[in-house]
N, C-alpha and C. Protein backbone atom coordinates (compact mmCIF):
# COMPACT_ATOMS: atom_id res chain seq x y z
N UNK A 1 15.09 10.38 -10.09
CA UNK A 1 14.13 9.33 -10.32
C UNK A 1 14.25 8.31 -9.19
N UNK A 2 12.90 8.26 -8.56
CA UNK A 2 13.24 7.12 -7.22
C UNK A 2 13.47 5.69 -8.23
N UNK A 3 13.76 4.72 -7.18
CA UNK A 3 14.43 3.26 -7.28
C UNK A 3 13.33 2.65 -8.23
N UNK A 4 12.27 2.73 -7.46
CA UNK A 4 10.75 2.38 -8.27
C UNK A 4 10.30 2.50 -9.84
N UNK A 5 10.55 3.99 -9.86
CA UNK A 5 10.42 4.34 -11.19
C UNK A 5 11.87 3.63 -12.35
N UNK A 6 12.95 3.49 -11.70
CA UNK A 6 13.76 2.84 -12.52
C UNK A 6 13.70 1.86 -12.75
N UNK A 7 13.08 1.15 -11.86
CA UNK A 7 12.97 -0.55 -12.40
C UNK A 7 11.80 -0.49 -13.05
N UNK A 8 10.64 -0.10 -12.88
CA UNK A 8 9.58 0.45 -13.97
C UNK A 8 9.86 0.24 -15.47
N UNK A 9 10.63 1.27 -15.32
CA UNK A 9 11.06 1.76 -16.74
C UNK A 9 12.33 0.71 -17.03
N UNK A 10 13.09 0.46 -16.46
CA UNK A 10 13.82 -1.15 -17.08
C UNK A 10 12.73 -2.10 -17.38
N UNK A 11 11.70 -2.50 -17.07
CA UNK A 11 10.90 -3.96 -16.86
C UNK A 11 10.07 -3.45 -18.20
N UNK A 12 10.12 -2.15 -18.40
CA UNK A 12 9.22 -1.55 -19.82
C UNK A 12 9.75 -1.97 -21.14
N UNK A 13 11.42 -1.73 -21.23
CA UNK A 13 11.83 -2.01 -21.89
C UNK A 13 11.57 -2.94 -23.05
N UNK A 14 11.64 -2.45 -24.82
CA UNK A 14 11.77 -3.73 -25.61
C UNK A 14 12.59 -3.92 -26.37
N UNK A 15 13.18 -4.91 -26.70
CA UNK A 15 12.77 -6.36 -25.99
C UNK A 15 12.92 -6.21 -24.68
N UNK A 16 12.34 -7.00 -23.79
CA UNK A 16 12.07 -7.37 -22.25
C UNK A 16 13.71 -7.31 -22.10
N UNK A 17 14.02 -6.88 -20.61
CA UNK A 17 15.36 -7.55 -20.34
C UNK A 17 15.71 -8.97 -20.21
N UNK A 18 16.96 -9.15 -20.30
CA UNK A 18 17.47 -10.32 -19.93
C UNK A 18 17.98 -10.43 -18.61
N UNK A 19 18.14 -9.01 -17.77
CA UNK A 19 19.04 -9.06 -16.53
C UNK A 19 18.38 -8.98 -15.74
N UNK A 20 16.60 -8.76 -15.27
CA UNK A 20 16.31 -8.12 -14.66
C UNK A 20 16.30 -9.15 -13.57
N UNK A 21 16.63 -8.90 -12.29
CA UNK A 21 17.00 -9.80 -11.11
C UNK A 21 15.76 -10.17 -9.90
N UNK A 22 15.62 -10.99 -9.65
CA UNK A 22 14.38 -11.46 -8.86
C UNK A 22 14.37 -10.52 -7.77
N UNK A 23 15.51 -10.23 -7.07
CA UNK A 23 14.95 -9.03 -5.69
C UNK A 23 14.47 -7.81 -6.34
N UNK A 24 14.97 -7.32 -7.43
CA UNK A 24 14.43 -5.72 -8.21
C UNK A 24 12.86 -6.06 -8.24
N UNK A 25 12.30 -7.32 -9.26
CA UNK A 25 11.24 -7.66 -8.99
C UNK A 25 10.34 -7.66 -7.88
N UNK A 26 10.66 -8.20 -6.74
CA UNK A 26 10.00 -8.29 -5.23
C UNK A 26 10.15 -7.24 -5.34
N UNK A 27 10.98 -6.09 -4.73
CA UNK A 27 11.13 -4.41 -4.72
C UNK A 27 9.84 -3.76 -5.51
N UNK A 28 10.12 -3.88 -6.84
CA UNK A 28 8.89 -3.58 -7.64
C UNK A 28 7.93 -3.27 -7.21
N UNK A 29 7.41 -4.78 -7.01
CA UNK A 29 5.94 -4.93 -7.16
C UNK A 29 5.06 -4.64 -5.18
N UNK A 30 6.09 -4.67 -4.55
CA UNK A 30 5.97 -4.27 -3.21
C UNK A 30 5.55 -2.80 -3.79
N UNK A 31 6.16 -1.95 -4.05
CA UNK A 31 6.08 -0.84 -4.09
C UNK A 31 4.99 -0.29 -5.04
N UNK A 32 4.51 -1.83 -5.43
CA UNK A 32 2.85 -1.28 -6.22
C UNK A 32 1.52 -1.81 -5.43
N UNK A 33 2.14 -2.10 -4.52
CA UNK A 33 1.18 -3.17 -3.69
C UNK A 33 0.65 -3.99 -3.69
N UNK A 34 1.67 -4.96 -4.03
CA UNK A 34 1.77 -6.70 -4.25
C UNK A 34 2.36 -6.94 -3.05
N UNK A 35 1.97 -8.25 -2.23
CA UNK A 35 2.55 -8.82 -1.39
C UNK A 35 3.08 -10.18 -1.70
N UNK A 36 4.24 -10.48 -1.62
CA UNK A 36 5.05 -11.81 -2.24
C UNK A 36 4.73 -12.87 -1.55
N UNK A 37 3.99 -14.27 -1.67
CA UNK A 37 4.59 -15.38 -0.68
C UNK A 37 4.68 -16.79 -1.48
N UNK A 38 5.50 -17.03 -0.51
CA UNK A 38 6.13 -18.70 -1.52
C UNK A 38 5.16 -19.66 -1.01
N UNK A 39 5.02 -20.38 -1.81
CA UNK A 39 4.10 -21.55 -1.27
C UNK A 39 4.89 -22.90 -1.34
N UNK A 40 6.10 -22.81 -1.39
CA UNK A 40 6.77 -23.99 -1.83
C UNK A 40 8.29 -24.39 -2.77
N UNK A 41 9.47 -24.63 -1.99
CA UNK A 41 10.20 -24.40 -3.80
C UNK A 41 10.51 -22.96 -4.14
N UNK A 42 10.29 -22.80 -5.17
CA UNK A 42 11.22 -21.29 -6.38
C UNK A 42 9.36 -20.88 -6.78
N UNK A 43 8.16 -21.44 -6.72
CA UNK A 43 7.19 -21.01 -7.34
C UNK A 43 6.47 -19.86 -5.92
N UNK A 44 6.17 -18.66 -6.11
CA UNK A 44 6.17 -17.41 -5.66
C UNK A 44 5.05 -17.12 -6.17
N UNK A 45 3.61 -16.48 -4.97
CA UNK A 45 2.38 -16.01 -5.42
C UNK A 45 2.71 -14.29 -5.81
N UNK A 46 2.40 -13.34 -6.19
CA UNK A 46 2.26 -11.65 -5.63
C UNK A 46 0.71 -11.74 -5.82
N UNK A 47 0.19 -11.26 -4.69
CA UNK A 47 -1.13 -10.58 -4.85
C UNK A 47 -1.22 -9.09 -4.44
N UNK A 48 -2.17 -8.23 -4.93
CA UNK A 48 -2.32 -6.96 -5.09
C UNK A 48 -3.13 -6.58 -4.07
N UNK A 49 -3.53 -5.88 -3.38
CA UNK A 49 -4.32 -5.34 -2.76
C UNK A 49 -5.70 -5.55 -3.44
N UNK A 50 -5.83 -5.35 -4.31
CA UNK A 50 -7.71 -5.16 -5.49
C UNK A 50 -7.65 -7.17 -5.46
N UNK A 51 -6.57 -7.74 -5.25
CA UNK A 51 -7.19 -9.17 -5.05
C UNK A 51 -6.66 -9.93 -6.52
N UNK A 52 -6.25 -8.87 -7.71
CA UNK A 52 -5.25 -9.59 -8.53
C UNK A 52 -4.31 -10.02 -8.09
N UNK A 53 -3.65 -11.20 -8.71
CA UNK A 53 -2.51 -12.53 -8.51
C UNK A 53 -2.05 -12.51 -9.87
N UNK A 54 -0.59 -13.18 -9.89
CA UNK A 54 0.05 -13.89 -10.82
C UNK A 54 1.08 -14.30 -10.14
N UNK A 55 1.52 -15.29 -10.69
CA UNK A 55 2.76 -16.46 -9.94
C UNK A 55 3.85 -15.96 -10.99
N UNK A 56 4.98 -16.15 -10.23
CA UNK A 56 6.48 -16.19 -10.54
C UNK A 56 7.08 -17.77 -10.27
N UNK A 57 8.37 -17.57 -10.83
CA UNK A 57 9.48 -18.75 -10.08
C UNK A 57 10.74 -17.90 -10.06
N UNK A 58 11.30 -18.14 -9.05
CA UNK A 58 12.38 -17.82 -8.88
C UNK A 58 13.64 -18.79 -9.16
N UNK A 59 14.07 -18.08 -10.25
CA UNK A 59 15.30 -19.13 -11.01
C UNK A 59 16.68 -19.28 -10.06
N UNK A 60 17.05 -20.20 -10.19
CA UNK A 60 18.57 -20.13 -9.30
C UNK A 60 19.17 -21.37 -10.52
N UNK A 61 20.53 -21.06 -10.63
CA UNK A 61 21.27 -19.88 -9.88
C UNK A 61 21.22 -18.46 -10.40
N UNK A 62 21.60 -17.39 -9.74
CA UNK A 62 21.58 -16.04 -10.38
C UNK A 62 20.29 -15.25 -10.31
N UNK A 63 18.86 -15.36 -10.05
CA UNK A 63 17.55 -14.88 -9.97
C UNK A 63 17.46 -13.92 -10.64
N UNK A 64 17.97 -14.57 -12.26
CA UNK A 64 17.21 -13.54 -13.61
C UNK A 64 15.57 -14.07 -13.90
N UNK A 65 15.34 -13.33 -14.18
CA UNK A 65 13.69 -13.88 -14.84
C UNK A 65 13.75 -14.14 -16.25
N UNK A 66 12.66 -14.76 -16.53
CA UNK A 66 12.36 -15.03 -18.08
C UNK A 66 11.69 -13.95 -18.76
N UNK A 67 11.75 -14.13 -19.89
CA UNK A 67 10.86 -13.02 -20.73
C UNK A 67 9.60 -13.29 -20.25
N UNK A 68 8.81 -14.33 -19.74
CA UNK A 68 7.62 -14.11 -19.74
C UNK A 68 6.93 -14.05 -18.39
N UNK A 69 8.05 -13.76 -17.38
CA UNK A 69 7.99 -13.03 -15.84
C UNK A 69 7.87 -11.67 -16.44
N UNK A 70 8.79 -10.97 -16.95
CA UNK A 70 9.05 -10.06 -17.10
C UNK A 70 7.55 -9.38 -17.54
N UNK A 71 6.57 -10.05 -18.65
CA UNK A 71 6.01 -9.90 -19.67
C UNK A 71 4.51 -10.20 -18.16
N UNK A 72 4.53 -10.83 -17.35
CA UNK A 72 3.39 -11.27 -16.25
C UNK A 72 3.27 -10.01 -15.40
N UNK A 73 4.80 -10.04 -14.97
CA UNK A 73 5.05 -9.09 -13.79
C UNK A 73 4.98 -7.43 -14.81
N UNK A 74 4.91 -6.90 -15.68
CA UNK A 74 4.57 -5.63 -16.37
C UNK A 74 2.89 -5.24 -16.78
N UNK A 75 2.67 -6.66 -16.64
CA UNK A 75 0.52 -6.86 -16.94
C UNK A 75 0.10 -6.30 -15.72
N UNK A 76 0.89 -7.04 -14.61
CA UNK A 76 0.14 -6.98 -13.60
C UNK A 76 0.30 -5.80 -12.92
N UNK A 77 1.16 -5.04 -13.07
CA UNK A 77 1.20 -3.77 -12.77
C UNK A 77 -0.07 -2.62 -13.27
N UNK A 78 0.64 -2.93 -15.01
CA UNK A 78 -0.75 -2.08 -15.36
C UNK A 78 -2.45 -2.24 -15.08
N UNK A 79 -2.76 -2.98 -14.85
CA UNK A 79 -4.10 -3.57 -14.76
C UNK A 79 -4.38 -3.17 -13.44
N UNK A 80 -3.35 -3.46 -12.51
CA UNK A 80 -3.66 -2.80 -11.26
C UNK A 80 -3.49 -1.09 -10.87
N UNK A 81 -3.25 -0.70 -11.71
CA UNK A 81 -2.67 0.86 -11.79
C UNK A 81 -4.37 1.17 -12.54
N UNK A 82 -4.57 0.63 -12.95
CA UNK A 82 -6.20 0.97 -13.84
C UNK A 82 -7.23 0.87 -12.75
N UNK A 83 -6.80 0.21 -12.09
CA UNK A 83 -8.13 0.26 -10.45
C UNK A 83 -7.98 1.18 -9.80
N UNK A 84 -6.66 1.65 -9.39
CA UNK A 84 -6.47 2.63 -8.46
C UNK A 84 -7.48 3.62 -8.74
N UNK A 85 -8.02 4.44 -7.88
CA UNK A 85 -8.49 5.72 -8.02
C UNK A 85 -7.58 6.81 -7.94
């Protein structure tokens, strides 16, 4: 199972994780074709190629996410996986 598909399937998980770490995230969503940029601070755009967005923050110390990163960053996957051809 590539790297991709494992964090996939961790970020699927329920309940949401508690561990899942802000670089696995960036990794992720790169690899769905989101491009990450900060605009400022810990608050973090990803936009998709099709032109969907959702914002993150990146927590410190430690760069766990919240349940409801977890719960943003798993939407935005699927929704963009529904455009693809």
């Amino acid at each position: 199972m590539a790297k991709a598909e494992k964090l996939l399937a961790k970020l699927s998980q329920r309940p949401p994780p508690t561990d899942f770490r802000w670089d696995d995230l960036v990794t992720l969503m790169q690899q769905h074709g989101f491009t990450v940029t900060c605009g400022g601070g810990s608050h973090h755009k990803f936009q998709h190629t099709s032109g969907f967005t959702f914002g993150a923050a990146r927590r410190h110390p430690g760069g766990l996410l919240m349940a409801y990163d977890v719960k943003n960053a798993l939407e935005a996957i699927r929704r963009t996986q529904k455009r693809q051809p």
